[in-house]
PDB file of N, CA and C in Angstrom:
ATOM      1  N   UNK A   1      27.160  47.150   5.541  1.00  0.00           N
ATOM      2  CA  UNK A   1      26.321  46.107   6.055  1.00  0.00           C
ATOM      3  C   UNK A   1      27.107  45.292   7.064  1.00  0.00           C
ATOM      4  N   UNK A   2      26.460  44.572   7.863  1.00  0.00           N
ATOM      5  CA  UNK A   2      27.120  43.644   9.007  1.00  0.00           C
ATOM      6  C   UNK A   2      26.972  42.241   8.661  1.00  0.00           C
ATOM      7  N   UNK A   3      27.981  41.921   7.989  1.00  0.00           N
ATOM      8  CA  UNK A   3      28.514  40.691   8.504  1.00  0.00           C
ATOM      9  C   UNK A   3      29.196  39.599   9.099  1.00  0.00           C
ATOM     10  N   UNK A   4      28.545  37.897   9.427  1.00  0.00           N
ATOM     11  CA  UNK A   4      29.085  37.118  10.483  1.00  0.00           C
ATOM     12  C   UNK A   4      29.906  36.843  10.174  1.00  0.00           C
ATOM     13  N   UNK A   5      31.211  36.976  10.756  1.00  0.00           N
ATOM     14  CA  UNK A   5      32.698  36.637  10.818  1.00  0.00           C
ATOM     15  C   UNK A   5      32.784  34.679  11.530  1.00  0.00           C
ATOM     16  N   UNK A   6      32.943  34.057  11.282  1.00  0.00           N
ATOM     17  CA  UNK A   6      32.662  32.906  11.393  1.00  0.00           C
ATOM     18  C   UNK A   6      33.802  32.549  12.737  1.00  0.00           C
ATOM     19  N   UNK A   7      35.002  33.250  12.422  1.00  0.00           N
ATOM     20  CA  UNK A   7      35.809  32.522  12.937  1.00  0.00           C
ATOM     21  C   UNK A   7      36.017  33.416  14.221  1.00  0.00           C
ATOM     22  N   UNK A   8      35.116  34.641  14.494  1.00  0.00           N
ATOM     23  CA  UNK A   8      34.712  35.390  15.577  1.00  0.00           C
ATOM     24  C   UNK A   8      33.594  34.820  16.342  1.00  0.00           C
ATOM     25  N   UNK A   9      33.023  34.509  15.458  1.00  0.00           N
ATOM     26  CA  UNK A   9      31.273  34.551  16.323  1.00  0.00           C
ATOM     27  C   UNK A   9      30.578  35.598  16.202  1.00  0.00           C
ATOM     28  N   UNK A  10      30.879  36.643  15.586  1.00  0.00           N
ATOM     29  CA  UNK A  10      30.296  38.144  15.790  1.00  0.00           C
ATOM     30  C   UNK A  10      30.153  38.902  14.278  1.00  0.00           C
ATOM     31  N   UNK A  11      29.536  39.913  14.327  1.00  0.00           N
ATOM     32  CA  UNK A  11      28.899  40.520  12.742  1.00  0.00           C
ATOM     33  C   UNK A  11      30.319  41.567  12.884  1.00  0.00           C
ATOM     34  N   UNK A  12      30.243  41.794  11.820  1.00  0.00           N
ATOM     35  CA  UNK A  12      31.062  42.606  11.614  1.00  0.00           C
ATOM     36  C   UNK A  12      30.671  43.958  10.546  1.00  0.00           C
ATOM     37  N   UNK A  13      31.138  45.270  10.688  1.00  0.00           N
ATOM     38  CA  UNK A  13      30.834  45.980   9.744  1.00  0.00           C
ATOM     39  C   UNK A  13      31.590  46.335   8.337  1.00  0.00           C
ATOM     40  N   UNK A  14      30.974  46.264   7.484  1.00  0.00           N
ATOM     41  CA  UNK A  14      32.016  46.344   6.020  1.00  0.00           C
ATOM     42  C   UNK A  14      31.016  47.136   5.726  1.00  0.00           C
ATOM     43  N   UNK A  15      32.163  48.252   5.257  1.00  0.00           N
ATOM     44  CA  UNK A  15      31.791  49.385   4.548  1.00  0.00           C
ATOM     45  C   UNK A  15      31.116  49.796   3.007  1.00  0.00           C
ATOM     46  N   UNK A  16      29.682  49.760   2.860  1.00  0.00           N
ATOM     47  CA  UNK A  16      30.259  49.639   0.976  1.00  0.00           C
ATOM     48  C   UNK A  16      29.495  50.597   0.061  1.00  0.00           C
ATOM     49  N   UNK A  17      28.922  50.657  -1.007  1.00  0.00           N
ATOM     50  CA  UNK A  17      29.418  51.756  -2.020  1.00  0.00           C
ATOM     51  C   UNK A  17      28.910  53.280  -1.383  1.00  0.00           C
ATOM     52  N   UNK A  18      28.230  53.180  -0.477  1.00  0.00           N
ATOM     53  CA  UNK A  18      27.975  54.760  -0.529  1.00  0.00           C
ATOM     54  C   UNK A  18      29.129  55.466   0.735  1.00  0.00           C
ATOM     55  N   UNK A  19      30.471  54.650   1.125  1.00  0.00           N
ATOM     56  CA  UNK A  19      31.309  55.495   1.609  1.00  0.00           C
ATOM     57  C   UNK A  19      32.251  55.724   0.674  1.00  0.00           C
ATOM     58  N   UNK A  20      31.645  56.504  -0.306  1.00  0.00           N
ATOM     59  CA  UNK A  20      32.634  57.222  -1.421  1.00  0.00           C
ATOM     60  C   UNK A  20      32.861  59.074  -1.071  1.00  0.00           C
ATOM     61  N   UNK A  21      33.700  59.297  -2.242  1.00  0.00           N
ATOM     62  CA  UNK A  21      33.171  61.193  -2.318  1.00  0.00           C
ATOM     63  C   UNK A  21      31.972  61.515  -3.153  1.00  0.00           C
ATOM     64  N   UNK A  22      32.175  60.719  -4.368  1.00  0.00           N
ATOM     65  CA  UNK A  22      31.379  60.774  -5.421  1.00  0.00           C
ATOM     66  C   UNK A  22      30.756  59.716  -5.665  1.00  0.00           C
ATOM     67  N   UNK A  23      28.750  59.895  -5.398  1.00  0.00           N
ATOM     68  CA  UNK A  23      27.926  58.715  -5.391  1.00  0.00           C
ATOM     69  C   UNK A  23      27.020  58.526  -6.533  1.00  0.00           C
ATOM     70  N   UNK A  24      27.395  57.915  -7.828  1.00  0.00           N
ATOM     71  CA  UNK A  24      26.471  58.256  -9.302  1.00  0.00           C
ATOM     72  C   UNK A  24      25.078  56.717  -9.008  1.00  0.00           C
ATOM     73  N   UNK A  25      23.777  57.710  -8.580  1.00  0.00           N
ATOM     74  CA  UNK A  25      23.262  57.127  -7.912  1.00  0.00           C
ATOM     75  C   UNK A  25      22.283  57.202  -9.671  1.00  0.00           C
ATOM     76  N   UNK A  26      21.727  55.771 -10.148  1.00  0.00           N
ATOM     77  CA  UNK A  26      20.880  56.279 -11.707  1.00  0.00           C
ATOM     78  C   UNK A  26      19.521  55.412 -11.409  1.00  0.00           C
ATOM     79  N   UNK A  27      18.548  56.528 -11.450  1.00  0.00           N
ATOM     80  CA  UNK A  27      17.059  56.423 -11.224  1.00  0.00           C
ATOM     81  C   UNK A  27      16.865  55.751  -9.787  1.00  0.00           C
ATOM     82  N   UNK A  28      16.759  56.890  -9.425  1.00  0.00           N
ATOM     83  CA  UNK A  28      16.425  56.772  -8.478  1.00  0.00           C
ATOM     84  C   UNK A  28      14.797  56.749  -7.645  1.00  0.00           C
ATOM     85  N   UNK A  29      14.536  57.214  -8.473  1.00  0.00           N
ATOM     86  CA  UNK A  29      12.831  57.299  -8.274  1.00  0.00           C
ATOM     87  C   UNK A  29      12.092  55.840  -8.306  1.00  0.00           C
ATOM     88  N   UNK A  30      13.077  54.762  -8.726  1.00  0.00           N
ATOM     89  CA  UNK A  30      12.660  53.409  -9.176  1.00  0.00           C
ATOM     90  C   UNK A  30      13.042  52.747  -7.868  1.00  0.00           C
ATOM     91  N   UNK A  31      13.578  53.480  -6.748  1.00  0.00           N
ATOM     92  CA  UNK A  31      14.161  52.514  -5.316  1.00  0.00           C
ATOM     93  C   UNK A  31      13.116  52.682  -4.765  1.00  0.00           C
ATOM     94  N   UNK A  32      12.739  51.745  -3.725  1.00  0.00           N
ATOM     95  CA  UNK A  32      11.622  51.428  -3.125  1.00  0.00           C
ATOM     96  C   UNK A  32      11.748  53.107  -1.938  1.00  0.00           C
ATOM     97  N   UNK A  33      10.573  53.331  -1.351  1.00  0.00           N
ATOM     98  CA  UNK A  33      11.178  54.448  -0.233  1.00  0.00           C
ATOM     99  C   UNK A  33      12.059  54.498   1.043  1.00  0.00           C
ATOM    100  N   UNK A  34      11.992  53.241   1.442  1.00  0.00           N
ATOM    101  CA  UNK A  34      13.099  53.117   2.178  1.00  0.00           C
ATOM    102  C   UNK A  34      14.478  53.403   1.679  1.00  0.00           C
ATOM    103  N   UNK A  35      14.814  53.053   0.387  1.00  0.00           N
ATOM    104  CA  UNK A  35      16.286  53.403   0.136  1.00  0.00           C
ATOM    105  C   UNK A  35      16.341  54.632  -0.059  1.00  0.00           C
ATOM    106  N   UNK A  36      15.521  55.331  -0.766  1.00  0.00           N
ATOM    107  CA  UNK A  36      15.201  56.832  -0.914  1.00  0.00           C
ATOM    108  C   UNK A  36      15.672  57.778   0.526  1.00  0.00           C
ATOM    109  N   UNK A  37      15.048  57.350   1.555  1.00  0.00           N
ATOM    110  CA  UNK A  37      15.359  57.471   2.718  1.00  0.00           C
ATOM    111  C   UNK A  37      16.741  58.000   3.249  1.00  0.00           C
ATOM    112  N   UNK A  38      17.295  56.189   3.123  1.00  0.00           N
ATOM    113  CA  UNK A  38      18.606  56.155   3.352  1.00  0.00           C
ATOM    114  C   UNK A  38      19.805  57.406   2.544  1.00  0.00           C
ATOM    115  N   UNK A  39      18.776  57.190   1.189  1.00  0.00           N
ATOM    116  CA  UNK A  39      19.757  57.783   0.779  1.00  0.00           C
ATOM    117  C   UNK A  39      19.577  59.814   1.686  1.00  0.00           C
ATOM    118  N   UNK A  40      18.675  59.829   1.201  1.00  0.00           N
ATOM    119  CA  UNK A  40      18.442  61.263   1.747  1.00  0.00           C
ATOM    120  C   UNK A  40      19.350  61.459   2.923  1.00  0.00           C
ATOM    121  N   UNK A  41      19.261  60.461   3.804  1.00  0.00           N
ATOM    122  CA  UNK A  41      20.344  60.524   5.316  1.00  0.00           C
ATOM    123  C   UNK A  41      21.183  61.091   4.437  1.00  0.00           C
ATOM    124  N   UNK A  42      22.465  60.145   3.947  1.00  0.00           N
ATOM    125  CA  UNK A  42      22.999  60.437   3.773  1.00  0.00           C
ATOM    126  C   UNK A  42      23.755  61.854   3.138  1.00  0.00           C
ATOM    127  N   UNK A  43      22.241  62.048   2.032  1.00  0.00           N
ATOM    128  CA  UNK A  43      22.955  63.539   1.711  1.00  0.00           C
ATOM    129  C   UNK A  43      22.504  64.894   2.441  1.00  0.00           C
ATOM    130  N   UNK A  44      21.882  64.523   3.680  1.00  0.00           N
ATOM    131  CA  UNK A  44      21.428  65.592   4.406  1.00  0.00           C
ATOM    132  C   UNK A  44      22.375  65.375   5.354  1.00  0.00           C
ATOM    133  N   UNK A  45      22.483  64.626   6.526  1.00  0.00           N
ATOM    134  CA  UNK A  45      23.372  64.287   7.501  1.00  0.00           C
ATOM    135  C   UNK A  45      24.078  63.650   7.207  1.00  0.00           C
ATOM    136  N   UNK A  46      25.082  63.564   5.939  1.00  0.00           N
ATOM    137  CA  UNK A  46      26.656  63.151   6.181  1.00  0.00           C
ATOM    138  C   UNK A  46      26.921  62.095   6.974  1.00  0.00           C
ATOM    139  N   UNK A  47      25.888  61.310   7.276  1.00  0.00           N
ATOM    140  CA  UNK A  47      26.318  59.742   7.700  1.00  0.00           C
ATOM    141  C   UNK A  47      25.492  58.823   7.316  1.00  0.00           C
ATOM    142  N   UNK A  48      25.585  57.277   8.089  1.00  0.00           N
ATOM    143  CA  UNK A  48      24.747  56.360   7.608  1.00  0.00           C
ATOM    144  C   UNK A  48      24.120  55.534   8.845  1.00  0.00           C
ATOM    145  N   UNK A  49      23.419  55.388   9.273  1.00  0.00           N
ATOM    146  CA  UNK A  49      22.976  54.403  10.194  1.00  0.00           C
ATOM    147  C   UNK A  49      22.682  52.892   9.755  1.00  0.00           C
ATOM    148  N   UNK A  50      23.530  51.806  10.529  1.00  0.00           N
ATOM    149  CA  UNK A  50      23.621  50.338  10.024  1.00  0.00           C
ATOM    150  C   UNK A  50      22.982  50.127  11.376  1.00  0.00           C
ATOM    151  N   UNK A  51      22.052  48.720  11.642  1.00  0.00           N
ATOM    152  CA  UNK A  51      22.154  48.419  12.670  1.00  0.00           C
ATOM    153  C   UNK A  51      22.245  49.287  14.090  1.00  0.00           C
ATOM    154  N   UNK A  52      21.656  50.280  14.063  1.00  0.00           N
ATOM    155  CA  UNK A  52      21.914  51.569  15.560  1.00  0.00           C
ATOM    156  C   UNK A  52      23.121  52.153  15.487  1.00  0.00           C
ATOM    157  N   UNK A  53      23.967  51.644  14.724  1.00  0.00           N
ATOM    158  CA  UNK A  53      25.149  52.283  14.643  1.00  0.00           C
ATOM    159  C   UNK A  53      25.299  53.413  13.967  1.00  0.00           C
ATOM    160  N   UNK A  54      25.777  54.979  14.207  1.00  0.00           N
ATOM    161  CA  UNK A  54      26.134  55.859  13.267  1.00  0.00           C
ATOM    162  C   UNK A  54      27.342  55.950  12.964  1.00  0.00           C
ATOM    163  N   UNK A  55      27.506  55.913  11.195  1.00  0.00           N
ATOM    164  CA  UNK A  55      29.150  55.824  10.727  1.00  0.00           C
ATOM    165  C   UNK A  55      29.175  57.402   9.426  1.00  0.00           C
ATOM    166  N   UNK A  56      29.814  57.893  10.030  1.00  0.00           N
ATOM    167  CA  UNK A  56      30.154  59.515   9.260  1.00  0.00           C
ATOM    168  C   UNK A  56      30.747  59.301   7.785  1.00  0.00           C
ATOM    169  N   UNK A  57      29.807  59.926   6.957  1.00  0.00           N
ATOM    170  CA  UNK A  57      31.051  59.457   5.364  1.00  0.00           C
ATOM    171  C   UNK A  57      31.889  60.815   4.975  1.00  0.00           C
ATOM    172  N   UNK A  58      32.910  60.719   4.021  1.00  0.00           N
ATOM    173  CA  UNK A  58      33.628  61.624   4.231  1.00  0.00           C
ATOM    174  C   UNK A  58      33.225  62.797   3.957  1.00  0.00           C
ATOM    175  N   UNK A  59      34.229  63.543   4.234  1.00  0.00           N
ATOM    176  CA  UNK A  59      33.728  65.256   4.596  1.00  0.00           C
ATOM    177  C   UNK A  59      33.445  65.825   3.057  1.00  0.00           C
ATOM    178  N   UNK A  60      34.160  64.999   1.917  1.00  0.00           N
ATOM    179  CA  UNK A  60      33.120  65.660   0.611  1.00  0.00           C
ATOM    180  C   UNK A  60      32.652  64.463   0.054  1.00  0.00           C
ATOM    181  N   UNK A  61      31.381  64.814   0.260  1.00  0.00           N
ATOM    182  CA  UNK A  61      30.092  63.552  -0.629  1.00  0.00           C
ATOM    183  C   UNK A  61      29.678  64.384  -1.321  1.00  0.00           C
ATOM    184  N   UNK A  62      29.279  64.118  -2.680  1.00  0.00           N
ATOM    185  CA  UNK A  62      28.474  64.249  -3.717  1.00  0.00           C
ATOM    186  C   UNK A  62      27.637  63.173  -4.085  1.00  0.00           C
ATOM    187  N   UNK A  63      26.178  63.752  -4.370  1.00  0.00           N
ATOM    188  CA  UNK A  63      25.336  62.457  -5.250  1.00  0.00           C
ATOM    189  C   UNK A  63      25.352  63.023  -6.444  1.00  0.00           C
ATOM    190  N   UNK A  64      25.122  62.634  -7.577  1.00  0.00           N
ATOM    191  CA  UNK A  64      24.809  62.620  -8.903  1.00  0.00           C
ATOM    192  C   UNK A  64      23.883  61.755  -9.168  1.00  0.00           C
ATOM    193  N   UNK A  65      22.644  62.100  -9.465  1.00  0.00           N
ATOM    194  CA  UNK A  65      21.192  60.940  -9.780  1.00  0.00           C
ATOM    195  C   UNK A  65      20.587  61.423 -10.749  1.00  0.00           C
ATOM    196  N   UNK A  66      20.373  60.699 -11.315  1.00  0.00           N
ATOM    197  CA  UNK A  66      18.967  60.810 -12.412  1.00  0.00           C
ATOM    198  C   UNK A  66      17.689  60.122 -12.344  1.00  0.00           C
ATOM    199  N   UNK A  67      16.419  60.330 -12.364  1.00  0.00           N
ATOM    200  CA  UNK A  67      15.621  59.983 -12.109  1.00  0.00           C
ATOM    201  C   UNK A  67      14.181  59.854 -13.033  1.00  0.00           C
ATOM    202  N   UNK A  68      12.974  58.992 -13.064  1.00  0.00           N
ATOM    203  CA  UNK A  68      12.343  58.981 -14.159  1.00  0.00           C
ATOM    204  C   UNK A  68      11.552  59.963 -14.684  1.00  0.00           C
ATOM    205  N   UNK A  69      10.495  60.187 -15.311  1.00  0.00           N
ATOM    206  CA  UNK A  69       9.350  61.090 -15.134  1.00  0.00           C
ATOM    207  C   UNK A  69       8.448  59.891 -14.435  1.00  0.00           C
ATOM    208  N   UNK A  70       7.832  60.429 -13.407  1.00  0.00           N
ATOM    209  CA  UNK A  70       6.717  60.452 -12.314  1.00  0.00           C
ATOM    210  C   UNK A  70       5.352  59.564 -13.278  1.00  0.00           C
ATOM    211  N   UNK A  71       5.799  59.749 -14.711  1.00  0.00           N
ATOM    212  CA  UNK A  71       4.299  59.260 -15.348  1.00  0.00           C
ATOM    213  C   UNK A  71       4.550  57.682 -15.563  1.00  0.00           C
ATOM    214  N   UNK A  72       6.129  57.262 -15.374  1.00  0.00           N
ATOM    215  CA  UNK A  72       6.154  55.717 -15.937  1.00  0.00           C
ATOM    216  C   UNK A  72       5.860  55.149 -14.666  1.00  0.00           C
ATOM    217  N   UNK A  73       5.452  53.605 -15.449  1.00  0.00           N
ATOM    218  CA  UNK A  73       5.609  52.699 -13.949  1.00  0.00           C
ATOM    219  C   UNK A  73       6.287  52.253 -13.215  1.00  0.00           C
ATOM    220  N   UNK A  74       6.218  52.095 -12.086  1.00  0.00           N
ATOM    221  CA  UNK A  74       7.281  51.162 -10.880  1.00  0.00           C
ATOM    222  C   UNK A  74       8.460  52.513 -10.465  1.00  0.00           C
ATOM    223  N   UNK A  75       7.467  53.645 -10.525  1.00  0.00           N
ATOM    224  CA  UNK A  75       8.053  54.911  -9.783  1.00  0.00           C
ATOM    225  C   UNK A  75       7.550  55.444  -9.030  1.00  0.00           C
ATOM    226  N   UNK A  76       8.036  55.922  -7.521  1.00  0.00           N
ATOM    227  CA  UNK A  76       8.052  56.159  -6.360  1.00  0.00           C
ATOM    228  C   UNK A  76       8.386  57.897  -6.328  1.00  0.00           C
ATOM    229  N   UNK A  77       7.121  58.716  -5.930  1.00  0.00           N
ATOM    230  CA  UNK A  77       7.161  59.827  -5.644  1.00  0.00           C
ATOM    231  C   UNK A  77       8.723  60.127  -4.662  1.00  0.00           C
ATOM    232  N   UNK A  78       9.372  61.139  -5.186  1.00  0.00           N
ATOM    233  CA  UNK A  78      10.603  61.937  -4.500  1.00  0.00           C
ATOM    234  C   UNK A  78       9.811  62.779  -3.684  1.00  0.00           C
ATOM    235  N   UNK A  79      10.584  62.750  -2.243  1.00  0.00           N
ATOM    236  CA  UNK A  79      10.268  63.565  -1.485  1.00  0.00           C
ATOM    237  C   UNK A  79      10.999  65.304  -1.895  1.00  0.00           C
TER     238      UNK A  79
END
């Protein structure tokens, strides 16, 4: 995410949990679809887009997720 550096004037980028190797991502079916999304970037194209910016995560990513059954509530069809 980008944040304002105060004593710059300017955002800055900090890196955070999904530039790992190993991403233990749990229920996922419960993230709204936008994060679903994101996440998919990531495990399809090996990077992340912040702000227009593309930042590459490392060359071995793994997800590990678990996810609900489709019949409870406040769950979001997987693409």
């Amino acid at each position: 995410m980008s944040i304002f550096n105060q004593k710059k004037g300017e955002f800055e980028f900090k890196p955070g949990p999904v530039f790992t190797n190993i991403l233990l991502a749990d229920e996922i079916n419960r993230t709204t679809p936008r994060s679903q999304s994101s996440l998919l970037e990531c495990m399809e194209e090996s990077q992340v887009t912040v702000d227009g910016t593309t930042y590459r995560l490392p060359k071995v990513f793994m997800v590990i997720a678990t996810q609900n059954p489709i019949e409870l509530q406040g769950t979001y069809p997987l693409p």
